[in-house]
Protein backbone atom coordinates (compact mmCIF):
# COMPACT_ATOMS: atom_id res chain seq x y z
CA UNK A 1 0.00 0.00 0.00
CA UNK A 2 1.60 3.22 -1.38
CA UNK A 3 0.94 6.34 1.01
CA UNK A 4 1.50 9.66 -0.33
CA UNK A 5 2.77 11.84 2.99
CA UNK A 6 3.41 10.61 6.77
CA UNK A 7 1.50 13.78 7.75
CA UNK A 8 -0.85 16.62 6.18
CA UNK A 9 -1.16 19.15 8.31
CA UNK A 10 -4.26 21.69 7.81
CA UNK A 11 -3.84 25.19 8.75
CA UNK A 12 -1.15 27.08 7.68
CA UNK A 13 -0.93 29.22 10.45
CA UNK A 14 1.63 29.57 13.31
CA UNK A 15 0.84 26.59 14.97
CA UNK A 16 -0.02 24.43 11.88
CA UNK A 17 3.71 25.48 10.76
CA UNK A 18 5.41 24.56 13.78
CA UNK A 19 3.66 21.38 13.81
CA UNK A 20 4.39 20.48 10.11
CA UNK A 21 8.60 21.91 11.07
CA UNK A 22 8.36 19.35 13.74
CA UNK A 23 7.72 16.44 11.61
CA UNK A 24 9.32 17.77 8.82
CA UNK A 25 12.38 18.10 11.59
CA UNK A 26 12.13 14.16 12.35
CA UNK A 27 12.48 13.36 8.88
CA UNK A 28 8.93 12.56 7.73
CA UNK A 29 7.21 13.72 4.52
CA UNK A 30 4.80 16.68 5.03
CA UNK A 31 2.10 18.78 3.24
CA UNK A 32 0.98 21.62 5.66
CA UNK A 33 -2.01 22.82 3.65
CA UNK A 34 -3.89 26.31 3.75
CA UNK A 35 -7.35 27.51 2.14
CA UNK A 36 -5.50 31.30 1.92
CA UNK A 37 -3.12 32.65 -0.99
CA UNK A 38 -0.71 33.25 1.97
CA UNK A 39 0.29 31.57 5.52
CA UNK A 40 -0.78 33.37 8.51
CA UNK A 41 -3.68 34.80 7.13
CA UNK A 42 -5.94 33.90 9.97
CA UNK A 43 -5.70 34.24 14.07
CA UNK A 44 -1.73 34.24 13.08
CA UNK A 45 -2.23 37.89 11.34
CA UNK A 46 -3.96 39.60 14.11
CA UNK A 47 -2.30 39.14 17.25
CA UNK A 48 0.15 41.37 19.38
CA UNK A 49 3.06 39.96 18.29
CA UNK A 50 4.23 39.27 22.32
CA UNK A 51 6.81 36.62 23.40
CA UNK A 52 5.06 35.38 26.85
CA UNK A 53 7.27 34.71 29.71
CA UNK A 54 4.26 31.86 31.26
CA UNK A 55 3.33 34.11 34.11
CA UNK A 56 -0.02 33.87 33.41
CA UNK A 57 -1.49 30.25 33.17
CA UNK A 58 -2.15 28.00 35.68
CA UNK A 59 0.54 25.31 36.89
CA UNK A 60 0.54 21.57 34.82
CA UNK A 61 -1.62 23.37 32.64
CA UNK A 62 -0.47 23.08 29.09
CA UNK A 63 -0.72 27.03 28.42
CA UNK A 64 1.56 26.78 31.17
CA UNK A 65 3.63 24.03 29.97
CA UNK A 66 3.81 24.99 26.53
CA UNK A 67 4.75 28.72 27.37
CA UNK A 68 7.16 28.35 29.01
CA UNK A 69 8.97 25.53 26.46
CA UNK A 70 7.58 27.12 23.21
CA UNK A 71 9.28 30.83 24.75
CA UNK A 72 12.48 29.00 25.22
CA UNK A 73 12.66 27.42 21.48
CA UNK A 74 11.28 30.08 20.02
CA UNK A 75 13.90 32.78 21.00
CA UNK A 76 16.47 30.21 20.01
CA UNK A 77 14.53 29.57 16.75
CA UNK A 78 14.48 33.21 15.89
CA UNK A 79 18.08 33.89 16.47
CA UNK A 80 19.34 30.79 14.47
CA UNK A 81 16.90 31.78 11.22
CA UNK A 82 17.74 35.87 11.97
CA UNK A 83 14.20 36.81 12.90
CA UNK A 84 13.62 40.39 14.46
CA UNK A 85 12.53 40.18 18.30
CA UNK A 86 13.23 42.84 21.18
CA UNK A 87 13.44 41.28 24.51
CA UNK A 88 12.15 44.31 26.05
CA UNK A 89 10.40 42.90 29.04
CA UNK A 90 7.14 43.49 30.77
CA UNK A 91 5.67 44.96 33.70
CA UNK A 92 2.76 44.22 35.16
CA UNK A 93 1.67 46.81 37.23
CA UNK A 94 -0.88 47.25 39.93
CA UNK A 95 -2.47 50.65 39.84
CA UNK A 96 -4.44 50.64 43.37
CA UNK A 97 -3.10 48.85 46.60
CA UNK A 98 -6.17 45.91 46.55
CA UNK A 99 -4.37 44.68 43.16
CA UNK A 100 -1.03 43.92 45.29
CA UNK A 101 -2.77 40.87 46.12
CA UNK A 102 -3.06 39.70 42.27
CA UNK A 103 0.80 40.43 42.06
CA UNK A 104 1.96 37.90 44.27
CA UNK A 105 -0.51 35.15 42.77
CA UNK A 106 0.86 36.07 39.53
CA UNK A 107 4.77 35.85 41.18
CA UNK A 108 3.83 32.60 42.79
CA UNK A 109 2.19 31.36 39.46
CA UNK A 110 5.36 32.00 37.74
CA UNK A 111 7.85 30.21 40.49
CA UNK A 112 5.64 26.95 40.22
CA UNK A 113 5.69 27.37 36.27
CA UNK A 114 9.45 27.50 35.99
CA UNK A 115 9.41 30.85 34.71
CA UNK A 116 12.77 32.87 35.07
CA UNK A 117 13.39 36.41 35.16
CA UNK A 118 10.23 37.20 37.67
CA UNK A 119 11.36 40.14 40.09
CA UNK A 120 9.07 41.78 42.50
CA UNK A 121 9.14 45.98 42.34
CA UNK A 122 8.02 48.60 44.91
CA UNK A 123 6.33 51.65 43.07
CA UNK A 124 9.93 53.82 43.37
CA UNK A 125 11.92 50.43 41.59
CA UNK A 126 9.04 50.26 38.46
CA UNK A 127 8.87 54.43 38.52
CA UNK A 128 12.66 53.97 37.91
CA UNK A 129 12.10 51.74 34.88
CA UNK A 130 9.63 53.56 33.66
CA UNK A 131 9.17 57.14 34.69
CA UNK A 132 5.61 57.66 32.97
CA UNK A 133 3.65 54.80 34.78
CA UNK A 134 1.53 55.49 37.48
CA UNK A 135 1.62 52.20 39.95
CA UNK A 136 1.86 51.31 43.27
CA UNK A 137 3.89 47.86 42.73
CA UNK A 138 4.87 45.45 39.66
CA UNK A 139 6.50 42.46 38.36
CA UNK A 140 9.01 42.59 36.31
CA UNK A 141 8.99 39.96 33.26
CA UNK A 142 12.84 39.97 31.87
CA UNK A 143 12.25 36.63 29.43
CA UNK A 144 8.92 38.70 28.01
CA UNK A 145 9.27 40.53 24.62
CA UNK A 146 7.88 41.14 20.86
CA UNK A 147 8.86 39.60 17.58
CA UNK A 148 8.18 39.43 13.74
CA UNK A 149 5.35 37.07 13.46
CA UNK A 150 5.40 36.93 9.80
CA UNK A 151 9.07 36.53 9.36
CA UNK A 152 8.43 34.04 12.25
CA UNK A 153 6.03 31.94 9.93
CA UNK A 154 7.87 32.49 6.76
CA UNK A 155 11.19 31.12 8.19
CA UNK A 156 9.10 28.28 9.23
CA UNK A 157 8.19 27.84 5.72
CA UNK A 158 11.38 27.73 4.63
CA UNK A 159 12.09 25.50 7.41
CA UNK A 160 10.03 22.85 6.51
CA UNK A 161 10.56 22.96 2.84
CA UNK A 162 14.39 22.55 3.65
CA UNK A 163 13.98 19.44 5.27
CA UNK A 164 11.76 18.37 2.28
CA UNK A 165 8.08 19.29 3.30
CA UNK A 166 5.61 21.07 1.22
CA UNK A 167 3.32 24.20 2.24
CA UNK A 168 0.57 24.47 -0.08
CA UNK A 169 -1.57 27.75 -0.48
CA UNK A 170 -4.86 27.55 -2.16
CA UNK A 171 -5.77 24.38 -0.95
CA UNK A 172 -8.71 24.06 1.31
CA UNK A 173 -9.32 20.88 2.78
CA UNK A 174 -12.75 19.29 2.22
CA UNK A 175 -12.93 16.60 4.27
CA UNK A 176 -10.91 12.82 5.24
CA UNK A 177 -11.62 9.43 6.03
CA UNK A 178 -9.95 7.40 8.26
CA UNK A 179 -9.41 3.58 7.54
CA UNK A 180 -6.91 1.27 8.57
CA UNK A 181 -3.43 2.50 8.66
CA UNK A 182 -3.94 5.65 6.96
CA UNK A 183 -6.23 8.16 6.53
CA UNK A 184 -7.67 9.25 2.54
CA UNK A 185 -7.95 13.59 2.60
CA UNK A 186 -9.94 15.83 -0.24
CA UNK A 187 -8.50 18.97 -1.13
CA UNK A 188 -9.66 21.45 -2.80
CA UNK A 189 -8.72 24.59 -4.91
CA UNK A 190 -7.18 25.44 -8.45
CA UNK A 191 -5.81 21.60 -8.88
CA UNK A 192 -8.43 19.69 -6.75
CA UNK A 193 -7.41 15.72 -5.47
CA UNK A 194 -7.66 13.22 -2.87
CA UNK A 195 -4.05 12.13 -1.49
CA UNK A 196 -3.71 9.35 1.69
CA UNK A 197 -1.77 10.29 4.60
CA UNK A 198 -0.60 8.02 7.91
CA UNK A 199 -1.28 11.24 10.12
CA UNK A 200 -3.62 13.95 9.43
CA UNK A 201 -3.14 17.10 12.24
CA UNK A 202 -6.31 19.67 12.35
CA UNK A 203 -4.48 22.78 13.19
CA UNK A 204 -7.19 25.33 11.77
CA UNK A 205 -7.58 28.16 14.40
CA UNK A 206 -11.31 29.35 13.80
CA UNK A 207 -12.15 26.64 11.33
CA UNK A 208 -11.05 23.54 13.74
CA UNK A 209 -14.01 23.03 15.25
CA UNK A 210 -15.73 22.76 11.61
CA UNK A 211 -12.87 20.45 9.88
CA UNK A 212 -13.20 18.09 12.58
CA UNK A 213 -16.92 17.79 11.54
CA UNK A 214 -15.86 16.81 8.02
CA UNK A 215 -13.28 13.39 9.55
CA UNK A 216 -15.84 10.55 9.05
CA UNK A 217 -16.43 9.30 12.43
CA UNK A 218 -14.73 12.05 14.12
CA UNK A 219 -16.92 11.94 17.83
CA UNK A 220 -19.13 15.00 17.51
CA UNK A 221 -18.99 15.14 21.78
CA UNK A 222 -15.18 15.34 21.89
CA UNK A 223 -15.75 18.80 19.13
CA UNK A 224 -15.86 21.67 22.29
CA UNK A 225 -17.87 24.66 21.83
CA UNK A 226 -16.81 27.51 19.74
CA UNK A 227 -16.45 30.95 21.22
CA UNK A 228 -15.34 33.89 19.01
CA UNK A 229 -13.34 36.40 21.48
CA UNK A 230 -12.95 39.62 19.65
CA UNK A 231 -9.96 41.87 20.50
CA UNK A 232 -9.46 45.27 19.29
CA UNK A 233 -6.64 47.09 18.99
CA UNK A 234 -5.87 51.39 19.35
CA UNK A 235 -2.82 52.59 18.43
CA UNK A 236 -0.80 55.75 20.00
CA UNK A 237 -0.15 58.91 18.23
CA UNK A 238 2.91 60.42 18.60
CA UNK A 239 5.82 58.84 20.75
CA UNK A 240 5.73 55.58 22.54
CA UNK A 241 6.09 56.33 26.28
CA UNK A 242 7.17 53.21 27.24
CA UNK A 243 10.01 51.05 26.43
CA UNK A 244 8.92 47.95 27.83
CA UNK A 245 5.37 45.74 27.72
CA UNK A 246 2.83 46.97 30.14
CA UNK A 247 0.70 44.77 31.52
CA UNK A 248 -2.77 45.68 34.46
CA UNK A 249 -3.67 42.56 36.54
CA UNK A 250 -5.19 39.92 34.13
CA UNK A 251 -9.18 40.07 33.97
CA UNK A 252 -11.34 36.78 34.05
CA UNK A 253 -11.19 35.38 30.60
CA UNK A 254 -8.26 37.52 29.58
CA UNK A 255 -4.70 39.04 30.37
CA UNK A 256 -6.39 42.51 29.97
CA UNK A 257 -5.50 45.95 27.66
CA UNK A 258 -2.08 46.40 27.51
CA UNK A 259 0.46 48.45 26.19
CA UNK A 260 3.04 47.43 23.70
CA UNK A 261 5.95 48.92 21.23
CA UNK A 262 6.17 47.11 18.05
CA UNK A 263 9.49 46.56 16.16
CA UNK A 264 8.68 49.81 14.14
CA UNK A 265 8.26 51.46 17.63
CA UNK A 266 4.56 51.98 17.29
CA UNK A 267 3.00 52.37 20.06
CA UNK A 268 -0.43 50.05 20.55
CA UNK A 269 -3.19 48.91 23.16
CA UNK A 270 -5.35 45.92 23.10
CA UNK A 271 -7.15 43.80 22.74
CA UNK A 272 -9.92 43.74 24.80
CA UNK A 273 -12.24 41.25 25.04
CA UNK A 274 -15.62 41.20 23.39
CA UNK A 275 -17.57 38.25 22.67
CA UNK A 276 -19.68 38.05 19.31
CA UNK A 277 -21.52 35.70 17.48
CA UNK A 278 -19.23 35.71 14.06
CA UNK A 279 -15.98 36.95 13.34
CA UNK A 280 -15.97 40.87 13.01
CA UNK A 281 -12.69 42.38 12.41
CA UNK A 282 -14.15 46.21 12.58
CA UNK A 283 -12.81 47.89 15.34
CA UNK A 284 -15.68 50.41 16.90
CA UNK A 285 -14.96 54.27 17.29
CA UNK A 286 -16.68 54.52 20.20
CA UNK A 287 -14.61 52.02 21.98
CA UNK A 288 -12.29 54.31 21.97
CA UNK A 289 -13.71 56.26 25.58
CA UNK A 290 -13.06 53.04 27.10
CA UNK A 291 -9.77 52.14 26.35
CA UNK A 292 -8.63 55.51 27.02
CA UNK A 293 -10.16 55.07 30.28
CA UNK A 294 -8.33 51.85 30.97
CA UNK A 295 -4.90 52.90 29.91
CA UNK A 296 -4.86 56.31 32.21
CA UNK A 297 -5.34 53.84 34.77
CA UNK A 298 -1.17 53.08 34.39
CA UNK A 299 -0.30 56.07 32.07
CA UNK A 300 -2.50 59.36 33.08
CA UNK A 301 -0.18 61.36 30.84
CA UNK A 302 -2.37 59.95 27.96
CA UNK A 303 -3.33 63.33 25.64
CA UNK A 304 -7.43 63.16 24.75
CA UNK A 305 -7.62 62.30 21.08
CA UNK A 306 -4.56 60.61 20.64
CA UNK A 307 -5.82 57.08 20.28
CA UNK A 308 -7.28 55.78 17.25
CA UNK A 309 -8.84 52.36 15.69
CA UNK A 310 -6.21 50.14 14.95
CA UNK A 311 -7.11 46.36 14.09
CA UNK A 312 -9.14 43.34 15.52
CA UNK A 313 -8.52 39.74 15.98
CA UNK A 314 -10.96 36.63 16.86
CA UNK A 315 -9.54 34.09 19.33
CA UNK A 316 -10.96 30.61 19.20
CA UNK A 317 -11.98 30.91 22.58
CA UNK A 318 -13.61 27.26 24.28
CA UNK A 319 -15.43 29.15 27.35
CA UNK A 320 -18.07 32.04 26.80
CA UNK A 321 -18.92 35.05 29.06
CA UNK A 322 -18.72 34.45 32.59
CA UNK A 323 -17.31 30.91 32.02
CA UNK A 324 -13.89 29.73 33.49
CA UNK A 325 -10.86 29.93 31.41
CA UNK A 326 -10.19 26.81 29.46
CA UNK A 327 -7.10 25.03 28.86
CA UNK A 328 -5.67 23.96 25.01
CA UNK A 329 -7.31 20.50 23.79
CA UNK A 330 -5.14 18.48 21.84
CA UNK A 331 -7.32 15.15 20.71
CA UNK A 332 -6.09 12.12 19.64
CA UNK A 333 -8.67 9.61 20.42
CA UNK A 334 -9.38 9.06 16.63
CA UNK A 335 -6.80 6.63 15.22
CA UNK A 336 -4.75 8.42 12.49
CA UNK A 337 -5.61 12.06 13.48
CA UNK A 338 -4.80 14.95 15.99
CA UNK A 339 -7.49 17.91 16.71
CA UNK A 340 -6.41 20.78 18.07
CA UNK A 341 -9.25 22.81 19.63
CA UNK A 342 -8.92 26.54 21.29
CA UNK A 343 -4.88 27.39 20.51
CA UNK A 344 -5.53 31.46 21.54
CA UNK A 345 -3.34 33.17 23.18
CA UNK A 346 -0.40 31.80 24.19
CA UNK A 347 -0.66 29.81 21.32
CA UNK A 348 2.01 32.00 18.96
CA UNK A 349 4.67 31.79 21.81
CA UNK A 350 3.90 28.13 22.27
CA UNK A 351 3.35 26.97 18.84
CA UNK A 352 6.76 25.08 18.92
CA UNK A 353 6.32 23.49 21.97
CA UNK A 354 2.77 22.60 20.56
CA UNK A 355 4.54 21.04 17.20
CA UNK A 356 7.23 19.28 18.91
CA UNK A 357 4.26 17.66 21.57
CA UNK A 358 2.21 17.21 18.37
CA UNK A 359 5.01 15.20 16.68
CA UNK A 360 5.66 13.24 19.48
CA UNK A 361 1.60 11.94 19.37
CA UNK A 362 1.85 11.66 16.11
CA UNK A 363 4.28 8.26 16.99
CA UNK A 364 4.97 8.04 13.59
């Protein structure tokens, strides 16, 4: 029996990359496929670009697990393949004594996660750092940062392709069926076909919770619930007042609006967190009295009018309003193939973590 690839990997996003450089890595033959003319184009493309230290997530969780390992390989990653990143570090700063309190979780949260680089601040030691805050006590994040994310996911292309995988744009997947010892996949596009595959990985962001619906016999009770968690973005006119991430205490659901300086050193705040019932990328105006009201809670120096819409992102969020948090599901209870439900945020800093855990499932 003739198989065409070891693995096909659908989603050509961050994660689905890392997951087909993995394999790809271990010396199997690979065809990451995406729907879009380009990789990235979906969660991937509308994100804050922020290297997470693992602070946030709770211990033997794998947000937390994956964090913390996917930060470490991915600062290596980006160095060896000459990626732009600025280690910059964050502070997360509490504004009003009663937020001490979610400090030292956060500093214990990080000890028990293996997280390095944690340091505790009075107001005078973060005021030092940076003179524009207004806070009564932080923690500073030294392994926290920002990076290219496309140059990120385009060296992973070439990664994979130089160990002899394929990324193919334009090529939707339609649907798979399992049998024994391999599993048969439909694609679509320009040059439609059907190819067989001992591993097929479900890696679609958004759309995972739908591909897993077209696997014949994929359990429809082991598909979680879809939540789409908008996040808009401002950005800052004039100059960035901050050298460093700046983080409030996280909010339930969500690490909260924060402050960041991209590569270009443009100055931006988001997301916050807005759930809707399909994925709506226009940022509201009007939001814009709110998040002005949430930054002068760190930085009262902010000038009225000098916000403005930026961009929005959906995260494949698996718990709705007023729900707990919910970890990453990776499932492979179906022979042959690996699900991957509700990779949000941390999912760009772990996604190599993620592909190197995926690979390992994969047994292959």
């Amino acid at each position: 029996m003739t198989i065409d690839f070891d693995a096909i990997v659908v989603g050509a996003g961050a994660v689905g990359l890392a997951c087909g450089y993995a394999l790809a890595r271990q010396g199997h033959s690979v065809a990451v496929l995406e729907r879009e003319r380009r990789v990235g184009a979906g969660i991937s493309s509308r994100n804050s670009e922020v290297i997470h230290a693992g602070l946030h997530y709770p211990p033997g969780s794998l947000k937390a697990r994956f964090c913390v390992e996917g930060r470490r390989l991915l600062y290596h990653f980006l160095d060896r393949h000459h990626v732009a990143y600025n280690k910059c570090g964050k502070l997360i700063v509490a504004t009003q004594d009663d937020e001490l309190a979610a400090l030292d979780a956060l500093a214990a949260r990080g000890e028990a996660n293996g997280v390095e680089g944690v340091t505790r601040l009075d107001a005078a030691q973060a005021l030092a750092l940076e003179p524009a805050l207004r806070t009564v006590g932080a923690l500073h994040s030294a392994e926290s940062g920002v990076f290219d994310a496309h140059g990120y996911m385009d060296a992973l292309v070439g990664a994979i392709e130089a160990h002899g995988g394929v990324v193919v744009l334009n090529s939707p997947f339609l649907g798979a069926t399992p049998s024994a010892g391999q599993v048969e996949v439909r694609i679509g596009g320009d040059d439609p076909s059907t190819v067989t595959t001992r591993r097929l990985i479900l890696a679609g962001g958004l759309q995972s919770q739908e591909t897993a619906t077209w696997v014949q016999g994929f359990p429809e009770e082991r598909i979680p619930a879809l939540h789409y968690g908008k996040g808009s973005y401002f950005a800052l006119t004039g100059h960035a007042p901050f050298q460093r991430l700046i983080y409030p205490p996280p909010i339930p659901g969500a690490l909260g609006i924060h402050y960041r300086r991209d590569l270009g050193g443009q100055a931006r705040f988001g997301p916050d967190l807005e759930f809707v019932d399909a994925p709506d990328y226009v940022v509201d105006p009007a939001r814009v009295r709110y998040f002005e009201d949430y930054v002068r809670r760190f930085w009262p120096g902010l000038p009225d009018g000098a916000v403005y819409p930026d961009y929005a992102g959906i995260r494949p969020k698996l718990h709705g309003p007023g729900q707990p948090q919910r970890d990453f599901v990776i499932d492979d209870s179906q022979p042959g193939v690996i699900a991957l439900f509700g990779i949000e945020s941390p999912g760009l800093t772990s996604s190599l973590a993620i592909g190197e855990h995926v690979a390992g499932l994969a047994r292959l």
